[in-house]
PDB file of N, CA and C in Angstrom:
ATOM      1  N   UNK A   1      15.913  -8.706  19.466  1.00  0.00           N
ATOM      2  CA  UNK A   1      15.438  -7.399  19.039  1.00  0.00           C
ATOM      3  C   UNK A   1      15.546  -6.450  20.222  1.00  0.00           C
ATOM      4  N   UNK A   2      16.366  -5.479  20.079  1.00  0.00           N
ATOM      5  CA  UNK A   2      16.260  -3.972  21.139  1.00  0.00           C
ATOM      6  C   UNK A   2      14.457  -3.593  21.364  1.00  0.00           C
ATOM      7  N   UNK A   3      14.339  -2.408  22.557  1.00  0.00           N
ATOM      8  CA  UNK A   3      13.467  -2.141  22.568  1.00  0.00           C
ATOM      9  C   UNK A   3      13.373  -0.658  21.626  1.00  0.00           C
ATOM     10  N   UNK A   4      14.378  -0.490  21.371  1.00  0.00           N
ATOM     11  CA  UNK A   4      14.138   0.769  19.898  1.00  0.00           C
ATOM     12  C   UNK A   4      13.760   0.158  18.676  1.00  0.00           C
ATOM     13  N   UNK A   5      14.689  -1.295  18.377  1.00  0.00           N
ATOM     14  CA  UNK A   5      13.808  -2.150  16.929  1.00  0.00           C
ATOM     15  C   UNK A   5      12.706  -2.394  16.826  1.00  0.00           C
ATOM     16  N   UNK A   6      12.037  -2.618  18.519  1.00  0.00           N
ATOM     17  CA  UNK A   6      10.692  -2.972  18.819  1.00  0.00           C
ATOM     18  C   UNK A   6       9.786  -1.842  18.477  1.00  0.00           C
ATOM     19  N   UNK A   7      10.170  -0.722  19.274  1.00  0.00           N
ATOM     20  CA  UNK A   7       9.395   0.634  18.793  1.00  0.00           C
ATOM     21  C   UNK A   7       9.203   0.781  17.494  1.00  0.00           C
ATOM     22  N   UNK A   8      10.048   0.728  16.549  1.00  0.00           N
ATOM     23  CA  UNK A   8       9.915   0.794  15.135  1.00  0.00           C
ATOM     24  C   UNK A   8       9.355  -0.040  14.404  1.00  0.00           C
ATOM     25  N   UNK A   9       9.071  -1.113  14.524  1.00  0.00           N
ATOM     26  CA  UNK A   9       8.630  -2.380  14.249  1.00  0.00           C
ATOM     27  C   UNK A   9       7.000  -1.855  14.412  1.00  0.00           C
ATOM     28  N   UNK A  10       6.552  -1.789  15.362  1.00  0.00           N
ATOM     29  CA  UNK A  10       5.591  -1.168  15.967  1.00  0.00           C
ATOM     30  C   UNK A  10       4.673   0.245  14.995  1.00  0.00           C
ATOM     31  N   UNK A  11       5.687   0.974  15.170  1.00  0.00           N
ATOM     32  CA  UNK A  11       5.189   2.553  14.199  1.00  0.00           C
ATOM     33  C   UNK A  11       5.265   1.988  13.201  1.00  0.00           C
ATOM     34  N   UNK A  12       5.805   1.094  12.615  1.00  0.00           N
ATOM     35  CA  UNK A  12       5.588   0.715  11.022  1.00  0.00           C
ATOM     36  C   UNK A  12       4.489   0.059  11.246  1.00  0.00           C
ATOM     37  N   UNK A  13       4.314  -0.436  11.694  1.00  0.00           N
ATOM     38  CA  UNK A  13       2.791  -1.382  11.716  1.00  0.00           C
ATOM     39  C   UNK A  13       1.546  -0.784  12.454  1.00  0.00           C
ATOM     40  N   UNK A  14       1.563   0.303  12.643  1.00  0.00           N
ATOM     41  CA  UNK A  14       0.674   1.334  13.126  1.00  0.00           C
ATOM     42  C   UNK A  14       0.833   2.028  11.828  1.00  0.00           C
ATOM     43  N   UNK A  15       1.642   2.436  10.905  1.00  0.00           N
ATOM     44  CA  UNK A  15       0.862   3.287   9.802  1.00  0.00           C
ATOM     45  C   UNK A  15       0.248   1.777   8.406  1.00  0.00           C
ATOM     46  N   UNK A  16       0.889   1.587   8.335  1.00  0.00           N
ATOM     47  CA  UNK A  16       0.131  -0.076   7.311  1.00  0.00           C
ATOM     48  C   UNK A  16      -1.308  -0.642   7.982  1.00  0.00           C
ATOM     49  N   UNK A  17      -1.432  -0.860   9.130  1.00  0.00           N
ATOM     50  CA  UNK A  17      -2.197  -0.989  10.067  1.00  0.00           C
ATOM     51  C   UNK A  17      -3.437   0.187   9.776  1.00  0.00           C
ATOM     52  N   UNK A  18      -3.073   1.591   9.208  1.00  0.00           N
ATOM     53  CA  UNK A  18      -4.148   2.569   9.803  1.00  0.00           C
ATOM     54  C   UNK A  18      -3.805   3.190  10.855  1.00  0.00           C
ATOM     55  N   UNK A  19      -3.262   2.926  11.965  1.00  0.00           N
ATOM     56  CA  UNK A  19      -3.657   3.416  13.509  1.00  0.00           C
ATOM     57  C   UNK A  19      -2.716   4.453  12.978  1.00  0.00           C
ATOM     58  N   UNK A  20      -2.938   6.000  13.792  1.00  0.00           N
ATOM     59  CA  UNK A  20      -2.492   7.250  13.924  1.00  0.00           C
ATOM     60  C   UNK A  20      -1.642   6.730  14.435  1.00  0.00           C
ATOM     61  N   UNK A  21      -0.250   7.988  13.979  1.00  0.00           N
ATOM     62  CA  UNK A  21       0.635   8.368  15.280  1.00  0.00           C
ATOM     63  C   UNK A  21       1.672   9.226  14.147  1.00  0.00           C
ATOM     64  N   UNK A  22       1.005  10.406  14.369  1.00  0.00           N
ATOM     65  CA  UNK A  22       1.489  11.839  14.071  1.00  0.00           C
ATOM     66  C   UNK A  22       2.508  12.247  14.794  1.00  0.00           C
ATOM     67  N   UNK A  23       3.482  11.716  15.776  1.00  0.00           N
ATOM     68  CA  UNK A  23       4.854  11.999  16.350  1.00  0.00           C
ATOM     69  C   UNK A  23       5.601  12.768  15.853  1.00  0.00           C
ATOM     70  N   UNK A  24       5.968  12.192  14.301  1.00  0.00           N
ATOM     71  CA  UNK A  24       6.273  12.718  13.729  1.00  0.00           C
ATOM     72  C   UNK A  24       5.699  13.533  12.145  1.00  0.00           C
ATOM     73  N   UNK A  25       4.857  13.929  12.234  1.00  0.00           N
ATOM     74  CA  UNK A  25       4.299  14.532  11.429  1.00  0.00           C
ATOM     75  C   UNK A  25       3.610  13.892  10.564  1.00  0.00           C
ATOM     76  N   UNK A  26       4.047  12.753  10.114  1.00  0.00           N
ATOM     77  CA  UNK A  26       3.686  11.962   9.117  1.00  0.00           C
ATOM     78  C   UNK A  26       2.289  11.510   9.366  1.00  0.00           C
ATOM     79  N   UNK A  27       1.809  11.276   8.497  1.00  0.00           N
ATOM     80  CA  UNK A  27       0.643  10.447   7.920  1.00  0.00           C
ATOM     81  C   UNK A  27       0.513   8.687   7.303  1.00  0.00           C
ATOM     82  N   UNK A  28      -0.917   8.092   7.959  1.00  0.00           N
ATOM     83  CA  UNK A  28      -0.873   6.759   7.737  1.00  0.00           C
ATOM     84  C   UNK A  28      -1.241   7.012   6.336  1.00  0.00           C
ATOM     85  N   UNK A  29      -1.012   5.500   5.906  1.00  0.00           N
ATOM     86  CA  UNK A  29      -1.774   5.001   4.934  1.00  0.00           C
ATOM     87  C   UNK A  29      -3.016   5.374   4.536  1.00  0.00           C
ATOM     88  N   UNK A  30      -3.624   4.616   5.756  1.00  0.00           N
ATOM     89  CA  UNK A  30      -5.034   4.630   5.750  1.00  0.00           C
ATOM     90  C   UNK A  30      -5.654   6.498   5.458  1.00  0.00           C
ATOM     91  N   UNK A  31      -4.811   7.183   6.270  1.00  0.00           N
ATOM     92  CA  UNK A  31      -5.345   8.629   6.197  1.00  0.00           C
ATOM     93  C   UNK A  31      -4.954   9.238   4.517  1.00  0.00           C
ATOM     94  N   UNK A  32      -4.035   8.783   3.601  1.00  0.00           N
ATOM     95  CA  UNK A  32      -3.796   8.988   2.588  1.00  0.00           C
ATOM     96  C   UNK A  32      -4.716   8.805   1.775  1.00  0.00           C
ATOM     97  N   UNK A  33      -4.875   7.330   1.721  1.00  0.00           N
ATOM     98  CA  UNK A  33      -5.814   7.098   1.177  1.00  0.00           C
ATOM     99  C   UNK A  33      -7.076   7.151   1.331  1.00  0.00           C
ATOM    100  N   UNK A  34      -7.511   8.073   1.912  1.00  0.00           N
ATOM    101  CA  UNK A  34      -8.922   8.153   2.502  1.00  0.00           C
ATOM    102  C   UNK A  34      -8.950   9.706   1.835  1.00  0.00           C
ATOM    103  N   UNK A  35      -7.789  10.646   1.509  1.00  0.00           N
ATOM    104  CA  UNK A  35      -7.949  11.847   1.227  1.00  0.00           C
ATOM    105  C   UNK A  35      -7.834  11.558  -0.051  1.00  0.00           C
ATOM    106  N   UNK A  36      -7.085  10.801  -0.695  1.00  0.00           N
ATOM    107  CA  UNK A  36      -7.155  10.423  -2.004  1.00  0.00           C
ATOM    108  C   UNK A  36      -8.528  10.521  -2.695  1.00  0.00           C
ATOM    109  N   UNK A  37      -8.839   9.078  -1.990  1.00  0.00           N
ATOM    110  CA  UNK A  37     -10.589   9.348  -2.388  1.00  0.00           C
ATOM    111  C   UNK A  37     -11.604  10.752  -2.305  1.00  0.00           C
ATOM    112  N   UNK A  38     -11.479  10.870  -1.024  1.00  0.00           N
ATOM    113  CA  UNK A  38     -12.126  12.092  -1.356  1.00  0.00           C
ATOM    114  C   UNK A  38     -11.756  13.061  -2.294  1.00  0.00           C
ATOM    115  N   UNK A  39     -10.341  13.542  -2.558  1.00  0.00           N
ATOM    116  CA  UNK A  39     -10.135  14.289  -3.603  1.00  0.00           C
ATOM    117  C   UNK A  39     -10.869  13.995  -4.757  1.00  0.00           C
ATOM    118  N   UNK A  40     -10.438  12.242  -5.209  1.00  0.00           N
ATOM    119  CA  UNK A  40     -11.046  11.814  -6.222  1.00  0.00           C
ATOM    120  C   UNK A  40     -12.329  12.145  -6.374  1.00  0.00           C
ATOM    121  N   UNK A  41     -13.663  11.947  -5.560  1.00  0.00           N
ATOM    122  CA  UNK A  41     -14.672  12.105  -5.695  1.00  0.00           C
ATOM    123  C   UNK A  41     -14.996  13.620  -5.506  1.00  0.00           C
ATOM    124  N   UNK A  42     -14.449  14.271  -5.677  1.00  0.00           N
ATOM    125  CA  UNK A  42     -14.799  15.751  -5.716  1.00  0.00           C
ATOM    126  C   UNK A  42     -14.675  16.418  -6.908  1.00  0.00           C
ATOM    127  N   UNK A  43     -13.985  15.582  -7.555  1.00  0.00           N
ATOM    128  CA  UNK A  43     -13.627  15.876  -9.062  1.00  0.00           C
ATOM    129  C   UNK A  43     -14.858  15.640  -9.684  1.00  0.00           C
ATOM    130  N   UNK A  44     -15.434  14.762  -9.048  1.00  0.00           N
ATOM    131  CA  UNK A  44     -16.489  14.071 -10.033  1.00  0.00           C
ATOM    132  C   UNK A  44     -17.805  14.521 -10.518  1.00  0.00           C
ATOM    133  N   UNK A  45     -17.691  16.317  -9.826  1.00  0.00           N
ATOM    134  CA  UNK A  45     -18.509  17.451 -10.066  1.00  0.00           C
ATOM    135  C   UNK A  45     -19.911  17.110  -9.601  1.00  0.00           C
ATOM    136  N   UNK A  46     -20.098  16.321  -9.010  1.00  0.00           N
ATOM    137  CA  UNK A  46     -21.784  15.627  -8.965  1.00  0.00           C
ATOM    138  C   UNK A  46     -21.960  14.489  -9.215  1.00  0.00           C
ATOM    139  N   UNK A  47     -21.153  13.919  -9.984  1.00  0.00           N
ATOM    140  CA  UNK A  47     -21.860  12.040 -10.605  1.00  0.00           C
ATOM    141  C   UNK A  47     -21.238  11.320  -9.999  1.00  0.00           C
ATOM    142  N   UNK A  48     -22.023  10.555  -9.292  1.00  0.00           N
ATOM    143  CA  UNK A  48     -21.897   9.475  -8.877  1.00  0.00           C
ATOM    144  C   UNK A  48     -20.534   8.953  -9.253  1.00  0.00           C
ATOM    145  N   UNK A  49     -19.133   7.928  -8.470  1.00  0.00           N
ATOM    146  CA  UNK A  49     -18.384   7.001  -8.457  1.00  0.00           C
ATOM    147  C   UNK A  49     -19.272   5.903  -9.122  1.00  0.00           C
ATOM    148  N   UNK A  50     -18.605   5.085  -9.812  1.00  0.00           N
ATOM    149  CA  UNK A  50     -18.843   3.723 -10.162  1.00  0.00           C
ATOM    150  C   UNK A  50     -17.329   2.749 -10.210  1.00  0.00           C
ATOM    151  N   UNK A  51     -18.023   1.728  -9.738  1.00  0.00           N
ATOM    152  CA  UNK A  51     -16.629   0.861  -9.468  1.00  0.00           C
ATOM    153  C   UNK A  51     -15.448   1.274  -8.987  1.00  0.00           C
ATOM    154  N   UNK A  52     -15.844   2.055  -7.841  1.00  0.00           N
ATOM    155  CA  UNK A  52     -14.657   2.948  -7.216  1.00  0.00           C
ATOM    156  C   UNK A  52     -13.735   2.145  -6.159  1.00  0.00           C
ATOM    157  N   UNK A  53     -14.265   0.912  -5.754  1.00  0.00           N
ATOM    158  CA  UNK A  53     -13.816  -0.452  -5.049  1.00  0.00           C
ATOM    159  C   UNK A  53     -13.049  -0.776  -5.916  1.00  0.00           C
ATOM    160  N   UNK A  54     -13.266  -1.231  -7.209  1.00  0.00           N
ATOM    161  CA  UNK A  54     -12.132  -2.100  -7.569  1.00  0.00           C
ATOM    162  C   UNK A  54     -10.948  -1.256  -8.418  1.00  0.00           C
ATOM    163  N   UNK A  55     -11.011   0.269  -8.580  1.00  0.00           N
ATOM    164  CA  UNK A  55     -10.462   1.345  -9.147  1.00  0.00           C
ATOM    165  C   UNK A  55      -9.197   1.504  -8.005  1.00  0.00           C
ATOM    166  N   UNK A  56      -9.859   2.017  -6.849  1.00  0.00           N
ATOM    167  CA  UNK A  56      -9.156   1.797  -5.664  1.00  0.00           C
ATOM    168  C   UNK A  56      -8.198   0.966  -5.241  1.00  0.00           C
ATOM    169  N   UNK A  57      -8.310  -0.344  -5.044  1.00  0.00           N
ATOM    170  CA  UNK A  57      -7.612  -1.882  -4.986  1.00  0.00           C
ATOM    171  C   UNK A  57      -6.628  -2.126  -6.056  1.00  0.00           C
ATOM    172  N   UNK A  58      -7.308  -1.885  -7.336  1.00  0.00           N
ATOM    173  CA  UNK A  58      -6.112  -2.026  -8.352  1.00  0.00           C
ATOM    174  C   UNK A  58      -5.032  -0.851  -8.394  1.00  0.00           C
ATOM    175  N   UNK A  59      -5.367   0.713  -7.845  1.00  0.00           N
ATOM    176  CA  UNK A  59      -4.662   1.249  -8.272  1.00  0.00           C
ATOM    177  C   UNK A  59      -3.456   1.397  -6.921  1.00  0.00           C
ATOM    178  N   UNK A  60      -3.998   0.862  -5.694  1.00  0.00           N
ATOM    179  CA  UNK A  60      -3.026   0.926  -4.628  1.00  0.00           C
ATOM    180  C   UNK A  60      -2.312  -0.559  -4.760  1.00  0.00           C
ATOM    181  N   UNK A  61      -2.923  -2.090  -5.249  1.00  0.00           N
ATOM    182  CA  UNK A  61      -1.831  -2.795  -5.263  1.00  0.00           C
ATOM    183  C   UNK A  61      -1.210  -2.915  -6.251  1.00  0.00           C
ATOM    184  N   UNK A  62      -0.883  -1.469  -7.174  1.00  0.00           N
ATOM    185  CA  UNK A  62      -0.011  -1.503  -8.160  1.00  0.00           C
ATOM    186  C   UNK A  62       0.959  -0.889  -7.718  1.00  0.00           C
ATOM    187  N   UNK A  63       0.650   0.395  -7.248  1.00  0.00           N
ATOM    188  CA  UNK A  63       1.811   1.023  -6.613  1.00  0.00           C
ATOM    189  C   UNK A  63       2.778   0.065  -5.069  1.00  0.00           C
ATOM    190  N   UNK A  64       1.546  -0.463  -4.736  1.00  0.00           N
ATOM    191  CA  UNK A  64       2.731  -1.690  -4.068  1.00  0.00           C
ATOM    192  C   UNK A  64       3.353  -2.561  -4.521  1.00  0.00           C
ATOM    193  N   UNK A  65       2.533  -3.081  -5.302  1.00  0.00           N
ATOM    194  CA  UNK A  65       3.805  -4.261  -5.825  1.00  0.00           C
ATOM    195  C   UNK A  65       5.083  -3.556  -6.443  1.00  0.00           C
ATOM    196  N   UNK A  66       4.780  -2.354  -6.944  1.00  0.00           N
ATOM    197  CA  UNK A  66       5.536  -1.850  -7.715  1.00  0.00           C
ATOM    198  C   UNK A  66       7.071  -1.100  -6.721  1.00  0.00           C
ATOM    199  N   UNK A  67       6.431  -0.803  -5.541  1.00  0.00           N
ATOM    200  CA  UNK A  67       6.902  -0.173  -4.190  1.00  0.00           C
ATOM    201  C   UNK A  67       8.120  -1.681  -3.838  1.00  0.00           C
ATOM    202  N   UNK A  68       7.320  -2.245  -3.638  1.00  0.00           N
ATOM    203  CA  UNK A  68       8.040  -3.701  -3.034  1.00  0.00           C
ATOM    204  C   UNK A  68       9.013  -3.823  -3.969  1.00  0.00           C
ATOM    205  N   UNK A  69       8.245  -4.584  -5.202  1.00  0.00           N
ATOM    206  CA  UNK A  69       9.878  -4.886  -6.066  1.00  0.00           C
ATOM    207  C   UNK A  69      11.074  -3.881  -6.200  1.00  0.00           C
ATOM    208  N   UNK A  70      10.511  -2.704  -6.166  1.00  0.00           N
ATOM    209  CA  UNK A  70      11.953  -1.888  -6.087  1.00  0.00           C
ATOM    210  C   UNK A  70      13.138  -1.912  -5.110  1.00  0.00           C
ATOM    211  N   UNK A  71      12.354  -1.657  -3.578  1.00  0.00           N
ATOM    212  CA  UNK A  71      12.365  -2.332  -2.608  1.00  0.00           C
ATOM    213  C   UNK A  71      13.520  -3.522  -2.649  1.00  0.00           C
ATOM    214  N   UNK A  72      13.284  -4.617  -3.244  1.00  0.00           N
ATOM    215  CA  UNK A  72      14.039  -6.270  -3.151  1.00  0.00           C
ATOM    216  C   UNK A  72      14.806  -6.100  -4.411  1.00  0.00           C
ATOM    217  N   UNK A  73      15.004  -5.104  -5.206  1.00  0.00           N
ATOM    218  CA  UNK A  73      15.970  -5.121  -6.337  1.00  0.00           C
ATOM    219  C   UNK A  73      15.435  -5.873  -6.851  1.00  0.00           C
ATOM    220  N   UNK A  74      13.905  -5.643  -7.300  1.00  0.00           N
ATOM    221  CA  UNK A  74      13.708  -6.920  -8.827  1.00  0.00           C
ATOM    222  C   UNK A  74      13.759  -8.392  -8.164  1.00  0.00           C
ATOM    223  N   UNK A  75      13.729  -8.849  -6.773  1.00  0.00           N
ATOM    224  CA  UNK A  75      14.048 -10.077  -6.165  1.00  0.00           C
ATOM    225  C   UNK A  75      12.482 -10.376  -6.115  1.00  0.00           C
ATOM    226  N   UNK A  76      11.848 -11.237  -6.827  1.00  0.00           N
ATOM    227  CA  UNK A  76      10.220 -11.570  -6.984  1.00  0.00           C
ATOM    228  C   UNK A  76      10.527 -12.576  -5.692  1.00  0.00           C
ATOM    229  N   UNK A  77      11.521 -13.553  -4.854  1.00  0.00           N
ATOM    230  CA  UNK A  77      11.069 -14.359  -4.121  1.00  0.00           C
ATOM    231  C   UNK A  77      10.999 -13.506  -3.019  1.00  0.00           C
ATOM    232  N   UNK A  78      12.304 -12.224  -2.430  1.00  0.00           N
ATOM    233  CA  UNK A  78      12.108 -11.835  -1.663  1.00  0.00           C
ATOM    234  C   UNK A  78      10.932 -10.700  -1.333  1.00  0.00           C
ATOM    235  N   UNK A  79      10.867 -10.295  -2.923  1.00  0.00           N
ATOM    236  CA  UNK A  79       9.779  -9.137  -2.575  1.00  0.00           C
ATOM    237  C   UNK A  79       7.951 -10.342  -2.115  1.00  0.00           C
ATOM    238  N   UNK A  80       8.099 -11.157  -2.498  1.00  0.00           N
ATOM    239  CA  UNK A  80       7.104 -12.357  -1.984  1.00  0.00           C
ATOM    240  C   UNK A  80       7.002 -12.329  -0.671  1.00  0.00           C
ATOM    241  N   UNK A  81       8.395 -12.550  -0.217  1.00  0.00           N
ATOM    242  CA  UNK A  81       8.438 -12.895   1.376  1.00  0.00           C
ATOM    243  C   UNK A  81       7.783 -11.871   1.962  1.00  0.00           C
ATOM    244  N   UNK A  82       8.047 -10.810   1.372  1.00  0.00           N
ATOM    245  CA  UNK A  82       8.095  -9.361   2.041  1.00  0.00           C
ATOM    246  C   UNK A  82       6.689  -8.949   1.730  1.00  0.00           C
ATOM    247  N   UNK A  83       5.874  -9.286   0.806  1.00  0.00           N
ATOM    248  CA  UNK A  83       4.129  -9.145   0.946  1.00  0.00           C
ATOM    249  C   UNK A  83       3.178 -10.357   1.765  1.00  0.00           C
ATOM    250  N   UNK A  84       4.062 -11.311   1.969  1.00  0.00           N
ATOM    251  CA  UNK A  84       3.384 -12.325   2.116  1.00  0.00           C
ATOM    252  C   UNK A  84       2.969 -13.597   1.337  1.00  0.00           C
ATOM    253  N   UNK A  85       2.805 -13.437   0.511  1.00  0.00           N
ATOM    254  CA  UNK A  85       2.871 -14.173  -0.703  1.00  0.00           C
ATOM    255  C   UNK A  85       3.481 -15.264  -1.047  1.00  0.00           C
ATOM    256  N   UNK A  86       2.982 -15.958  -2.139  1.00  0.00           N
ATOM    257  CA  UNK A  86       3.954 -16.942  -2.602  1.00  0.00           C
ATOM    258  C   UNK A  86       4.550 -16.754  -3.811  1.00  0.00           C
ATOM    259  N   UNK A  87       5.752 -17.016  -4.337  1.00  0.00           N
ATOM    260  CA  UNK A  87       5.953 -16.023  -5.767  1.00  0.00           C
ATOM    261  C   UNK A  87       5.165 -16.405  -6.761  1.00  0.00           C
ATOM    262  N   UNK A  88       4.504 -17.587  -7.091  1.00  0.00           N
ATOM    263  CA  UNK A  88       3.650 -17.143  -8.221  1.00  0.00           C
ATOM    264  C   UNK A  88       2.308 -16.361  -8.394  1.00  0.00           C
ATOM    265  N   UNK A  89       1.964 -16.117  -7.162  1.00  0.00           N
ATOM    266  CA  UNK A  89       0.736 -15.263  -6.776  1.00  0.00           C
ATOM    267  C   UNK A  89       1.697 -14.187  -6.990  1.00  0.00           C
ATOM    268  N   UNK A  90       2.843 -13.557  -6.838  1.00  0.00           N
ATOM    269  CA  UNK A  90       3.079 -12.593  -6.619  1.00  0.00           C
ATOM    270  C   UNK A  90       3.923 -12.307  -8.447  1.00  0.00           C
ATOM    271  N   UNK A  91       4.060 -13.578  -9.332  1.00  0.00           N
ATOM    272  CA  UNK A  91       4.431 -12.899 -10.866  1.00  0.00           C
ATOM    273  C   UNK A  91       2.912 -13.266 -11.527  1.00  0.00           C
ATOM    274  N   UNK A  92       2.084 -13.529 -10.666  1.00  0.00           N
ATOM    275  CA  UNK A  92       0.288 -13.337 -11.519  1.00  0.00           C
ATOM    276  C   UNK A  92       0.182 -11.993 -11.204  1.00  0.00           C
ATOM    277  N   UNK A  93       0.836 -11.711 -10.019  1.00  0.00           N
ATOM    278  CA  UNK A  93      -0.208  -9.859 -10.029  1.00  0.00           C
ATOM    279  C   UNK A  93       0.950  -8.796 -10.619  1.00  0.00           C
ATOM    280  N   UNK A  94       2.118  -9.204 -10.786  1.00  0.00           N
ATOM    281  CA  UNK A  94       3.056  -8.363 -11.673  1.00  0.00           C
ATOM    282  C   UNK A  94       2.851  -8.525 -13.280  1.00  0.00           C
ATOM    283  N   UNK A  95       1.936  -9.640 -14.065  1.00  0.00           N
ATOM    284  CA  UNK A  95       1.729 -10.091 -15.209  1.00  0.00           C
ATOM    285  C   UNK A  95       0.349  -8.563 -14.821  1.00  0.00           C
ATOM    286  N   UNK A  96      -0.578  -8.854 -14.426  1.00  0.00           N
ATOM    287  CA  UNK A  96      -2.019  -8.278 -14.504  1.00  0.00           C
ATOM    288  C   UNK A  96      -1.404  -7.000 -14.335  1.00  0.00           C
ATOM    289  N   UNK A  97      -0.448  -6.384 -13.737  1.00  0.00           N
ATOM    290  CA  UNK A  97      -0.501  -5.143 -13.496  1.00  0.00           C
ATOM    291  C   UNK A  97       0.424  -4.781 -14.625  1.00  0.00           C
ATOM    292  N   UNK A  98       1.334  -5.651 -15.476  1.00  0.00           N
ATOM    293  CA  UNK A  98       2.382  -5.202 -16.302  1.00  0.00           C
ATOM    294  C   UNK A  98       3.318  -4.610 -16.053  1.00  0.00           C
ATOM    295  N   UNK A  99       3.708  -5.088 -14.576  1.00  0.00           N
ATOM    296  CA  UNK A  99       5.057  -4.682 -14.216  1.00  0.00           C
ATOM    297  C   UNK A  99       5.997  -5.378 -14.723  1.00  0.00           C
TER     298      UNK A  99
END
């Protein structure tokens, strides 16, 4: 690995990670989704969130799994490799999400 693959390797895993680094303008994860929520809960005119934990969780590891498989061309072993996973953990959460 170069020390430019390394750098990049790095800034990718500083925004997945959370950690800042506005270099280039961009925004983490973590800061996305943190404005998300708040947007969300501002909507909510006054009442209370309920089950906003598992609203949250389901609705970001849908858009990932969904992110990934596109990602691997529909490849469930590689898009596996590529979350971590093992593929049938990974066609249980494409069944639950109805991808």
């Amino acid at each position: 690995m170069t020390a430019s693959q390394g750098a990049n390797s790095a800034r990718r895993g500083a925004h997945l990670s959370g950690q800042s680094d506005n270099t280039n303008g961009s925004r983490t994860l973590r800061e996305l989704t943190g404005e998300a929520v708040r947007d969300y809960c501002r909507t909510l005119d006054g009442h209370r969130p309920v089950g906003l934990y598992d609203m949250v969780v389901t609705e970001v590891e849908s858009a990932l799994l969904e992110s990934v498989m596109d990602h691997a061309g529909g490849n469930q072993t590689r898009a596996a490799r590529m979350l971590g996973i093992d593929r049938g953990t990974l066609r249980t959460k494409l069944r639950r999400h109805s991808l």
